[in-house]
N, C-alpha and C. Protein backbone atom coordinates (compact mmCIF):
# COMPACT_ATOMS: atom_id res chain seq x y z
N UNK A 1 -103.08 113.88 3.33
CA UNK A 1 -104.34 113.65 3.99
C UNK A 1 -104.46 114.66 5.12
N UNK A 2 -105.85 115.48 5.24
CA UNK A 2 -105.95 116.53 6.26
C UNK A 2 -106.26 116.00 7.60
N UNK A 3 -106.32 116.54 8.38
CA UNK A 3 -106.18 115.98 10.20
C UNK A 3 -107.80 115.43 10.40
N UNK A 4 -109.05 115.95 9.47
CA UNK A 4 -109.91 114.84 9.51
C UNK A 4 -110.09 113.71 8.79
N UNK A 5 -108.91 113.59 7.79
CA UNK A 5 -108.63 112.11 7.32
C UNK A 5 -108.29 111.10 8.56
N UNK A 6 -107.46 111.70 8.79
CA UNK A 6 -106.62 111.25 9.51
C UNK A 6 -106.79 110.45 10.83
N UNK A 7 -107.83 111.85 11.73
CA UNK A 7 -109.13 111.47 12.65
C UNK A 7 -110.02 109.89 12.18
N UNK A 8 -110.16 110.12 11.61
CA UNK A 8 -111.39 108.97 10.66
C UNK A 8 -110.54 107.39 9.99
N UNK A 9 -109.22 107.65 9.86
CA UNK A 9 -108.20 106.71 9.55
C UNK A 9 -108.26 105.86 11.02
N UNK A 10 -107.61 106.82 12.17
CA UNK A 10 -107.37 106.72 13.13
C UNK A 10 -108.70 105.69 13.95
N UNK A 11 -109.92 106.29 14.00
CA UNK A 11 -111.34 105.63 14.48
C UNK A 11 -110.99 104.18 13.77
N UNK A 12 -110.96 104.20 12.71
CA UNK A 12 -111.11 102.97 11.96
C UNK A 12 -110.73 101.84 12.53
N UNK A 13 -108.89 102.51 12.51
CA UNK A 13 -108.32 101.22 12.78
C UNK A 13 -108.34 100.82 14.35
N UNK A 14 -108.86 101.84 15.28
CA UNK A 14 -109.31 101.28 16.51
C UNK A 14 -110.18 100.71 16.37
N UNK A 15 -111.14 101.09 15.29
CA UNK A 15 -112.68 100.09 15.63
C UNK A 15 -112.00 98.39 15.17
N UNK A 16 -110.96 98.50 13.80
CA UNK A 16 -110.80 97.09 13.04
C UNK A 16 -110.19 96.67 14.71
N UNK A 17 -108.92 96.94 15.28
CA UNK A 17 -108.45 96.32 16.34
C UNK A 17 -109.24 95.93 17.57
N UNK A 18 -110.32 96.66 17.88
CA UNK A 18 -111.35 96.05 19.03
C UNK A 18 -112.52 94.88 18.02
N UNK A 19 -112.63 94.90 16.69
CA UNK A 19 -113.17 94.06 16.07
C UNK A 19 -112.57 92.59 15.90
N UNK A 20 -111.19 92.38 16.47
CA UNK A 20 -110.80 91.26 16.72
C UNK A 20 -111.48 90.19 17.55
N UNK A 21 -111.93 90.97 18.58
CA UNK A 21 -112.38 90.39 19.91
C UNK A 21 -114.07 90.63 19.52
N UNK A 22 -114.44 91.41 18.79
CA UNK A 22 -116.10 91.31 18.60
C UNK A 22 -116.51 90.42 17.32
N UNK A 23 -116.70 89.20 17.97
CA UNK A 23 -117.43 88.47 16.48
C UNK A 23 -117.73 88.69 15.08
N UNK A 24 -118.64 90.10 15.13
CA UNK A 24 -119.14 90.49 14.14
C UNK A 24 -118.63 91.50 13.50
N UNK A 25 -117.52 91.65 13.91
CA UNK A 25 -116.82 92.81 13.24
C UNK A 25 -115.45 92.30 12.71
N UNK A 26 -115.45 92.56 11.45
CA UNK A 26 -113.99 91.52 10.46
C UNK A 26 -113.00 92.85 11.02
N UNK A 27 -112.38 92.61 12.25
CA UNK A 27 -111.47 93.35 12.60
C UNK A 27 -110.09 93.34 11.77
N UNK A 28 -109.26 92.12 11.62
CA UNK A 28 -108.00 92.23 10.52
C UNK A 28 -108.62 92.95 9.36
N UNK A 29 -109.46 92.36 8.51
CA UNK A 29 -109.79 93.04 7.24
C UNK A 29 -109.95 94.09 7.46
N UNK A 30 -110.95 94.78 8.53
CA UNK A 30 -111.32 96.63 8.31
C UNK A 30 -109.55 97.27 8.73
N UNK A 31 -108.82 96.99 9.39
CA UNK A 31 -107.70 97.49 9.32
C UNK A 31 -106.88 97.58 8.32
N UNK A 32 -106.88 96.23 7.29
CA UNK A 32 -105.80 95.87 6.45
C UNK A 32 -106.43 97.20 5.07
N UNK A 33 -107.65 96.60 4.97
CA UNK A 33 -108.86 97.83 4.15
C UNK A 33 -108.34 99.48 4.56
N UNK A 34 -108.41 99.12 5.90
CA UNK A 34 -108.45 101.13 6.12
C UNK A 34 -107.00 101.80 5.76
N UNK A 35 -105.62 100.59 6.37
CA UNK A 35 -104.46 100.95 6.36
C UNK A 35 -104.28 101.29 4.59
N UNK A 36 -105.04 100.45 3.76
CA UNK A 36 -104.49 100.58 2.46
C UNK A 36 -105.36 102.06 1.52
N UNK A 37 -106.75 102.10 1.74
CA UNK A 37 -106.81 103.58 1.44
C UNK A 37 -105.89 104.77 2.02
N UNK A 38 -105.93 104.51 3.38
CA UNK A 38 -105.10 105.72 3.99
C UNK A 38 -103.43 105.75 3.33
N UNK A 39 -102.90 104.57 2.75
CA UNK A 39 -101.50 104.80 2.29
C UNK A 39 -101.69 105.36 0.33
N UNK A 40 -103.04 105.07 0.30
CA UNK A 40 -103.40 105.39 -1.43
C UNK A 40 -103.84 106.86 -1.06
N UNK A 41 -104.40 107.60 -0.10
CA UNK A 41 -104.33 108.37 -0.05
C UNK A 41 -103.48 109.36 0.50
N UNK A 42 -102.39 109.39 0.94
CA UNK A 42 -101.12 109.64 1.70
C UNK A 42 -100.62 109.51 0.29
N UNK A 43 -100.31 108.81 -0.91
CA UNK A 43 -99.23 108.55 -1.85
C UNK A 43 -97.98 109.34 -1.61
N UNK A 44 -97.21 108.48 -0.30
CA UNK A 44 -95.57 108.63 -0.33
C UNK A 44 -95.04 107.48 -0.08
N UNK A 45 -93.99 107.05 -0.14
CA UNK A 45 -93.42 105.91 -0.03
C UNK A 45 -93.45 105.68 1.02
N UNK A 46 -93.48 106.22 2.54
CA UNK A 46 -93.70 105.93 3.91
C UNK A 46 -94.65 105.30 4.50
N UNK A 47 -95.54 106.08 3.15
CA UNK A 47 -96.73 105.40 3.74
C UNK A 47 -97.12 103.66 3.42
N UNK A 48 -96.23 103.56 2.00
CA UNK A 48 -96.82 102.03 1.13
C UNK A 48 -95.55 101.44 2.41
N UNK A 49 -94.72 101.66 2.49
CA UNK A 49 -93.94 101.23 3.63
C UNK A 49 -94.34 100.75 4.89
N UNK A 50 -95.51 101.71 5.09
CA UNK A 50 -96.11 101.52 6.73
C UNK A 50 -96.66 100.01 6.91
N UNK A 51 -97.64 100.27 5.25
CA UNK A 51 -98.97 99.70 4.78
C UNK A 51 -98.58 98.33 4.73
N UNK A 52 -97.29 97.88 3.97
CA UNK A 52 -96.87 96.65 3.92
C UNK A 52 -96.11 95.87 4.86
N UNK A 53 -95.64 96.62 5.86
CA UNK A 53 -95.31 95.91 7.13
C UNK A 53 -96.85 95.87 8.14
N UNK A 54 -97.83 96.68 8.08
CA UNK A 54 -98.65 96.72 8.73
C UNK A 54 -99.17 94.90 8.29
N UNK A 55 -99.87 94.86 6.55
CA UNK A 55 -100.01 93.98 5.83
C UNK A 55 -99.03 92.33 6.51
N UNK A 56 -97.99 92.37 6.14
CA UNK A 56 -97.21 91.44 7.11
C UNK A 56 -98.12 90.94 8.55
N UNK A 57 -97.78 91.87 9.74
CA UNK A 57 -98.16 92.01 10.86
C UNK A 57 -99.99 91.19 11.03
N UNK A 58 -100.47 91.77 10.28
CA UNK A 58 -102.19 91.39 9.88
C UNK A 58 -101.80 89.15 9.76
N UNK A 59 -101.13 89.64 8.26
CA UNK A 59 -100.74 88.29 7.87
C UNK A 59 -100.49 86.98 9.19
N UNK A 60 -99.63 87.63 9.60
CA UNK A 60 -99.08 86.99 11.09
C UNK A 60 -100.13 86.76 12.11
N UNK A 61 -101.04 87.84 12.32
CA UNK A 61 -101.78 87.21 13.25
C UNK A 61 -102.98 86.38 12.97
N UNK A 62 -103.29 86.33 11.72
CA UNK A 62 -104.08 85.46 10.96
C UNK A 62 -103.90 83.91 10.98
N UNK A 63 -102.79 84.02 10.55
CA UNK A 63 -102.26 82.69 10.39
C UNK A 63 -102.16 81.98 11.96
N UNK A 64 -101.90 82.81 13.01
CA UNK A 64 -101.89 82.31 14.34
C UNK A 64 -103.10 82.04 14.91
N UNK A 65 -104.24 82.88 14.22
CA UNK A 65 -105.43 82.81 15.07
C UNK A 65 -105.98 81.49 14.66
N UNK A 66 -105.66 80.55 13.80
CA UNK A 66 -105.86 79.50 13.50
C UNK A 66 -104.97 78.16 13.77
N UNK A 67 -103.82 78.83 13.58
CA UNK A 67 -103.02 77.81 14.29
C UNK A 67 -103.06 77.17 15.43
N UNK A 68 -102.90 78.21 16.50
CA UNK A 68 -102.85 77.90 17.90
C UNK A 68 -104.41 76.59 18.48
N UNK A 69 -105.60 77.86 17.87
CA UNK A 69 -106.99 76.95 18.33
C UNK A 69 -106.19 75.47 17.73
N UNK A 70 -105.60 74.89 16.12
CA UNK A 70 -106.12 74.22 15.85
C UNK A 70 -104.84 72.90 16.45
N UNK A 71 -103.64 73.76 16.76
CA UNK A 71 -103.02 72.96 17.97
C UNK A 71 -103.75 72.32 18.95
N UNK A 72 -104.24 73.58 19.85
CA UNK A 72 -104.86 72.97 20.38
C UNK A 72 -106.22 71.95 20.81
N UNK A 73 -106.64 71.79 19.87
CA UNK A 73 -107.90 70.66 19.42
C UNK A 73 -107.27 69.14 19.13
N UNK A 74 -106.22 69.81 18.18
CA UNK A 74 -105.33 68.25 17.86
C UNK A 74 -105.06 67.78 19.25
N UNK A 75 -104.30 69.00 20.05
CA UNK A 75 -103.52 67.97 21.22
C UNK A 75 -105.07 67.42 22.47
N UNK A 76 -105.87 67.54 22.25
CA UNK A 76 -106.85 66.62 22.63
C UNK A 76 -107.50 65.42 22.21
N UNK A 77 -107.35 65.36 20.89
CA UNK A 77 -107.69 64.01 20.29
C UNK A 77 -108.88 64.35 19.42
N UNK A 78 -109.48 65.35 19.59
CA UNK A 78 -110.73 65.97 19.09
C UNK A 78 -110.61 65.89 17.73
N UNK A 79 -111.47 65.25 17.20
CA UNK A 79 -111.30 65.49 15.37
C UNK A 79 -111.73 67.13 14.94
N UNK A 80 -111.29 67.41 13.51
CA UNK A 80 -112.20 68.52 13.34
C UNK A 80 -113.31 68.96 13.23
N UNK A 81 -113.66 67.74 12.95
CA UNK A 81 -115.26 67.91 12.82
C UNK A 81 -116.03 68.41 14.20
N UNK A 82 -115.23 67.95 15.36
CA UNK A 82 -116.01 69.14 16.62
C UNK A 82 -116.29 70.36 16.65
N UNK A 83 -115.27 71.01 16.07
CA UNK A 83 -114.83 72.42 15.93
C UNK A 83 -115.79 73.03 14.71
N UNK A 84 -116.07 72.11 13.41
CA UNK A 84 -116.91 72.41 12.42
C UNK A 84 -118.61 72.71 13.26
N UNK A 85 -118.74 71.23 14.20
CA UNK A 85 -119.54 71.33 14.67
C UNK A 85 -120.18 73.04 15.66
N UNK A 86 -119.23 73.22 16.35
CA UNK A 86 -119.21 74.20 17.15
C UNK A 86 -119.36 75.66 16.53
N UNK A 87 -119.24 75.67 14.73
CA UNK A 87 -118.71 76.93 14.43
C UNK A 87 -120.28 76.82 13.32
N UNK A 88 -120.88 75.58 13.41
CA UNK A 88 -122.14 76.04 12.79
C UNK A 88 -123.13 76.23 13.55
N UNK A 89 -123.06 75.95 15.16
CA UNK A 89 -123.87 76.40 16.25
C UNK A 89 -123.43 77.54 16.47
N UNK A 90 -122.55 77.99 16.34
CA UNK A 90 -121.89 79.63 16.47
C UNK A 90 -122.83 80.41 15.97
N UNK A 91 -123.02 79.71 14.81
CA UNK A 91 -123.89 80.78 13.40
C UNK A 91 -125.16 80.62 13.83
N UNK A 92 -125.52 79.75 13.72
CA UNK A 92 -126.93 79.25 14.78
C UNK A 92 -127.33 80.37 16.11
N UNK A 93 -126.14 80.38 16.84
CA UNK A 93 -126.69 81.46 18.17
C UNK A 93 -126.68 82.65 17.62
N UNK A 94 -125.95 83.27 16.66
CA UNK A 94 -125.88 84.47 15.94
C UNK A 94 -127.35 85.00 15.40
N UNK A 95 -128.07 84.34 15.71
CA UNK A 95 -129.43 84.72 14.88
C UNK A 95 -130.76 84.13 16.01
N UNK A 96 -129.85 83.18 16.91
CA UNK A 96 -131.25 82.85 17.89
C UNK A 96 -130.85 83.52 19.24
N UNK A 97 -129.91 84.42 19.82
CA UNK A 97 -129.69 85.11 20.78
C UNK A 97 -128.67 86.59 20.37
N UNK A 98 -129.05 87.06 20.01
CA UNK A 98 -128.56 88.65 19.89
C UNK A 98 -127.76 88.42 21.35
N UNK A 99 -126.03 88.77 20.96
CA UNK A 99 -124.99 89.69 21.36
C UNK A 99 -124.05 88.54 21.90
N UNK A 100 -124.99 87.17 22.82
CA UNK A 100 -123.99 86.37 23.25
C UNK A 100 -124.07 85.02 22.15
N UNK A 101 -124.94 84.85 21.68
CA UNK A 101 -125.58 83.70 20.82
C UNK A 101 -123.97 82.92 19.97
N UNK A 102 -123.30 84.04 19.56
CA UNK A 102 -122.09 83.52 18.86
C UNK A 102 -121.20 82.40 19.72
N UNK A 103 -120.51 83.04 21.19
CA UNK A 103 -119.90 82.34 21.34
C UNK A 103 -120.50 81.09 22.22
N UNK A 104 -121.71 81.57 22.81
CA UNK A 104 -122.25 80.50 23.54
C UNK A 104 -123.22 79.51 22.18
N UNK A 105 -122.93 79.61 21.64
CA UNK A 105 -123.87 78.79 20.05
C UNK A 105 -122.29 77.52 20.03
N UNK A 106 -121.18 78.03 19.97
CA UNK A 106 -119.43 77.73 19.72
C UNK A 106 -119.51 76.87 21.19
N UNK A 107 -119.24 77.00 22.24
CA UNK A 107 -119.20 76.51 23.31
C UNK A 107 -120.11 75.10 23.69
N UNK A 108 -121.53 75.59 23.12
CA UNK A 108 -122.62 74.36 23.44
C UNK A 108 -122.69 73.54 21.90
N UNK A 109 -122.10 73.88 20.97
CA UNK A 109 -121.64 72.80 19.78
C UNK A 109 -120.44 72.11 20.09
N UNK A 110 -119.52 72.58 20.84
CA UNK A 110 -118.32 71.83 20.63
C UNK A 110 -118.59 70.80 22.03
N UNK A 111 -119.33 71.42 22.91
CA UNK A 111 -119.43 70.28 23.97
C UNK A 111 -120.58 68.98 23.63
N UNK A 112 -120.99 69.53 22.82
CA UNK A 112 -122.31 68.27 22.38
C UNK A 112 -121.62 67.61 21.54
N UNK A 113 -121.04 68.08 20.59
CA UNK A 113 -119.72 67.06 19.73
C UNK A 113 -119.34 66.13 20.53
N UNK A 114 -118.18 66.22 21.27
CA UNK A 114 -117.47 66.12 22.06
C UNK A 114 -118.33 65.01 22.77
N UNK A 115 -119.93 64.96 23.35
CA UNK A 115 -120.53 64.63 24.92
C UNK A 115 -120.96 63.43 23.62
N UNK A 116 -121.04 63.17 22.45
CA UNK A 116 -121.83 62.40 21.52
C UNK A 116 -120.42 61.54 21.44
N UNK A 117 -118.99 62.04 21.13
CA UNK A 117 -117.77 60.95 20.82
C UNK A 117 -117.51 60.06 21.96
N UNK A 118 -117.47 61.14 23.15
CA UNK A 118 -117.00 60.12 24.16
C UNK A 118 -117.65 59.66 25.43
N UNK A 119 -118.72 60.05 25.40
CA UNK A 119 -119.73 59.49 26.19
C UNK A 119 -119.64 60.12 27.59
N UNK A 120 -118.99 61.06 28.22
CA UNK A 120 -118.53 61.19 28.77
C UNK A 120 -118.72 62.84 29.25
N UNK A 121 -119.34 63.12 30.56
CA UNK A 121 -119.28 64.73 30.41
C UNK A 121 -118.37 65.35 30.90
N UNK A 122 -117.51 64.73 31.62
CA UNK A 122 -116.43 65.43 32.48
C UNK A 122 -115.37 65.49 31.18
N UNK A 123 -115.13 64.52 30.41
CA UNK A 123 -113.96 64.31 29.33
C UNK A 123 -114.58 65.37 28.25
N UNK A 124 -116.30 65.37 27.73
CA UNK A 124 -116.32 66.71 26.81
C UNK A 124 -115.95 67.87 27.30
N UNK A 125 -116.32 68.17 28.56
CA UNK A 125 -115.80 69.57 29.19
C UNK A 125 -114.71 69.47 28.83
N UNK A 126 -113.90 68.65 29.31
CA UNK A 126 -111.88 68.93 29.43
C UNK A 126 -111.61 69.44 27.87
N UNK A 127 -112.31 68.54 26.64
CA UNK A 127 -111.86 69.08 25.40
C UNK A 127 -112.59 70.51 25.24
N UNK A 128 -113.93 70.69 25.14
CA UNK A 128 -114.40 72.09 25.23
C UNK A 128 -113.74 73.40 26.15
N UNK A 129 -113.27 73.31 27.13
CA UNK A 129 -112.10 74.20 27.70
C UNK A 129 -110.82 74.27 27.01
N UNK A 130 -110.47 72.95 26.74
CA UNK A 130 -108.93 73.21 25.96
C UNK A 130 -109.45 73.76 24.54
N UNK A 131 -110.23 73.53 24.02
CA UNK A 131 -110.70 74.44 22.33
C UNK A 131 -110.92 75.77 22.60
N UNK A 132 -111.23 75.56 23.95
CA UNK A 132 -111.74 77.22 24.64
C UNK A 132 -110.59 78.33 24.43
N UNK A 133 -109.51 77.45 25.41
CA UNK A 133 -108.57 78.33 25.85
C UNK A 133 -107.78 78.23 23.85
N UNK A 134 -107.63 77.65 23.34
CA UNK A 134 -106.77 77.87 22.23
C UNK A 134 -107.47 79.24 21.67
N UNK A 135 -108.30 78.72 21.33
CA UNK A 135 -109.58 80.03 20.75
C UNK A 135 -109.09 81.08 21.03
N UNK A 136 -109.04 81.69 22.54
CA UNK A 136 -108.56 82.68 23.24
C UNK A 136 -107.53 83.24 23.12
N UNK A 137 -106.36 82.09 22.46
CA UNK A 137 -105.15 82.42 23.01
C UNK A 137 -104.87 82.48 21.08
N UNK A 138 -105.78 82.10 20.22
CA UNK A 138 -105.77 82.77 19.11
C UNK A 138 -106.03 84.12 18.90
N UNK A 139 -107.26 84.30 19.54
CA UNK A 139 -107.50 85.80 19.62
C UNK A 139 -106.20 86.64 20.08
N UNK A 140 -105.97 86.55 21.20
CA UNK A 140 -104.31 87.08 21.54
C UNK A 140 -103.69 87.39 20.33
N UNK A 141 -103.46 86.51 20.19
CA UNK A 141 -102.14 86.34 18.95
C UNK A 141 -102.88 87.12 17.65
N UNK A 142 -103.76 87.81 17.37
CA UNK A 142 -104.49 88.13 16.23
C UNK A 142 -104.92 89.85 17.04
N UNK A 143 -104.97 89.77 18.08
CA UNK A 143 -105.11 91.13 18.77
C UNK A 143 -103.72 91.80 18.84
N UNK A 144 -102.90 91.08 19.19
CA UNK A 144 -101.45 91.64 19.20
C UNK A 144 -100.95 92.33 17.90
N UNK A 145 -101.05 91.13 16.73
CA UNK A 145 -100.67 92.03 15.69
C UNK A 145 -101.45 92.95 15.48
N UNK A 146 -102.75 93.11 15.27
CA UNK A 146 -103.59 93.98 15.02
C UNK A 146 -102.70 95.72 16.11
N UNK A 147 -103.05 95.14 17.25
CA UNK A 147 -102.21 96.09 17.65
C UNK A 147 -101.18 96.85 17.33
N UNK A 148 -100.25 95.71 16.61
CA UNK A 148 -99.26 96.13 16.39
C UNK A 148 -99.03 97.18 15.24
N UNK A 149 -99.96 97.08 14.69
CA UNK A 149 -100.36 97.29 12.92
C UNK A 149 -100.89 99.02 12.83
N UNK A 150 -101.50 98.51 13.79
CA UNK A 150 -101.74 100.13 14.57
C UNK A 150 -100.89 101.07 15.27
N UNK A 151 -99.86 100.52 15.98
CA UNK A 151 -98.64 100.58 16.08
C UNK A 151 -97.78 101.44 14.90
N UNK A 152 -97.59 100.69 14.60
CA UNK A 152 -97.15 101.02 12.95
C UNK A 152 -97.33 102.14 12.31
N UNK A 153 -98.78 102.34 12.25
CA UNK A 153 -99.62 103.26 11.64
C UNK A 153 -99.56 104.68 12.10
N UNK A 154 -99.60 104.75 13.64
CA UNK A 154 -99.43 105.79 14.33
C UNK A 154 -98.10 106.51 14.23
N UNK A 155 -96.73 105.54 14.59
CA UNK A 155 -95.37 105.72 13.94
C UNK A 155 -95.32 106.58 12.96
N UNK A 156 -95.81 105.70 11.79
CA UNK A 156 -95.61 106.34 10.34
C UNK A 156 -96.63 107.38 10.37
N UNK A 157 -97.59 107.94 10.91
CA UNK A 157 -98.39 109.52 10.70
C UNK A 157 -97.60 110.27 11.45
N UNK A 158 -97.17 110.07 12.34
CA UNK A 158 -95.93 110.86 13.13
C UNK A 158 -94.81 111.20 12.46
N UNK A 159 -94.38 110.20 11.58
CA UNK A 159 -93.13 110.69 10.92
C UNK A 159 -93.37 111.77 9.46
N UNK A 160 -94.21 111.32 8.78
CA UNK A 160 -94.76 111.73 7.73
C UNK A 160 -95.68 113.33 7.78
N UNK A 161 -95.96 113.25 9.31
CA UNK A 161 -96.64 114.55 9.31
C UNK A 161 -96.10 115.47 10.84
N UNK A 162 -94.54 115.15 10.72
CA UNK A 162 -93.94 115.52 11.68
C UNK A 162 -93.38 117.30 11.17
């Protein structure tokens, strides 16, 4: 692959890794996508090498970005159905407020869930912050690998085109 592959490999997987944190951008997938043309086009073993620990790494933070939120919802008492609630007002703000609509659509579903179970606004807040912070601390955990993956990636063009 020539140094404007490479350039354009490179953009990518910064854009997939800041697409973690932007709603609308399937950040794991455009990485896992970009890492695997760039190793089909590279065809050396370093590269399917890179590609499948990168792959791993992706895997990992996937599985966390769901975990953690959904820890933390359980350890409030919150059924899932709050969180269902919250993630079809998500989609909802996605189309009735351009840029913030997503997460504030997520935020004002899970607290109306929440303000309808327990009657209560100080107790929906407490669960809507703790879904908050898991959320967040999914993202983390899904930014890291992503990072990492990129990580990876940079490594292996260094070695391969050292």
């Amino acid at each position: 692959m020539g140094t404007n592959g490479l350039v354009l490999t490179g953009v990518l997987l910064v854009i997939g890794v800041a697409g973690v944190l932007i709603p609308v951008v399937p950040g794991s997938l455009l990485v896992a996508v970009t890492a695997a043309v760039w190793a089909w086009q590279e065809h050396r073993a370093g590269a399917w090498v890179a590609f499948v620990l990168m792959l791993v790494l992706l895997a990992a933070g996937t599985v966390g970005k769901y975990a953690v939120p959904g820890r933390a919802v359980a350890g409030t008492g919150a059924p899932r159905s709050t969180v269902v609630v919250g993630a079809v007002c998500a989609v909802a703000g996605f189309f009735l407020v351009p840029f913030v609509g997503v997460p504030l659509g997520f935020v004002v579903g899970v607290f109306v869930a929440e303000l309808a179970r327990l009657r209560a606004a100080r107790a929906a807040w407490r669960t809507t912050w703790s879904t908050l912070t898991g959320i967040g601390l999914g993202m983390l955990v899904e930014l890291g690998a992503a990072s990492l993956a990129l990580t990876v990636w940079v490594a292996a063009v260094l070695v391969l085109h050292a």
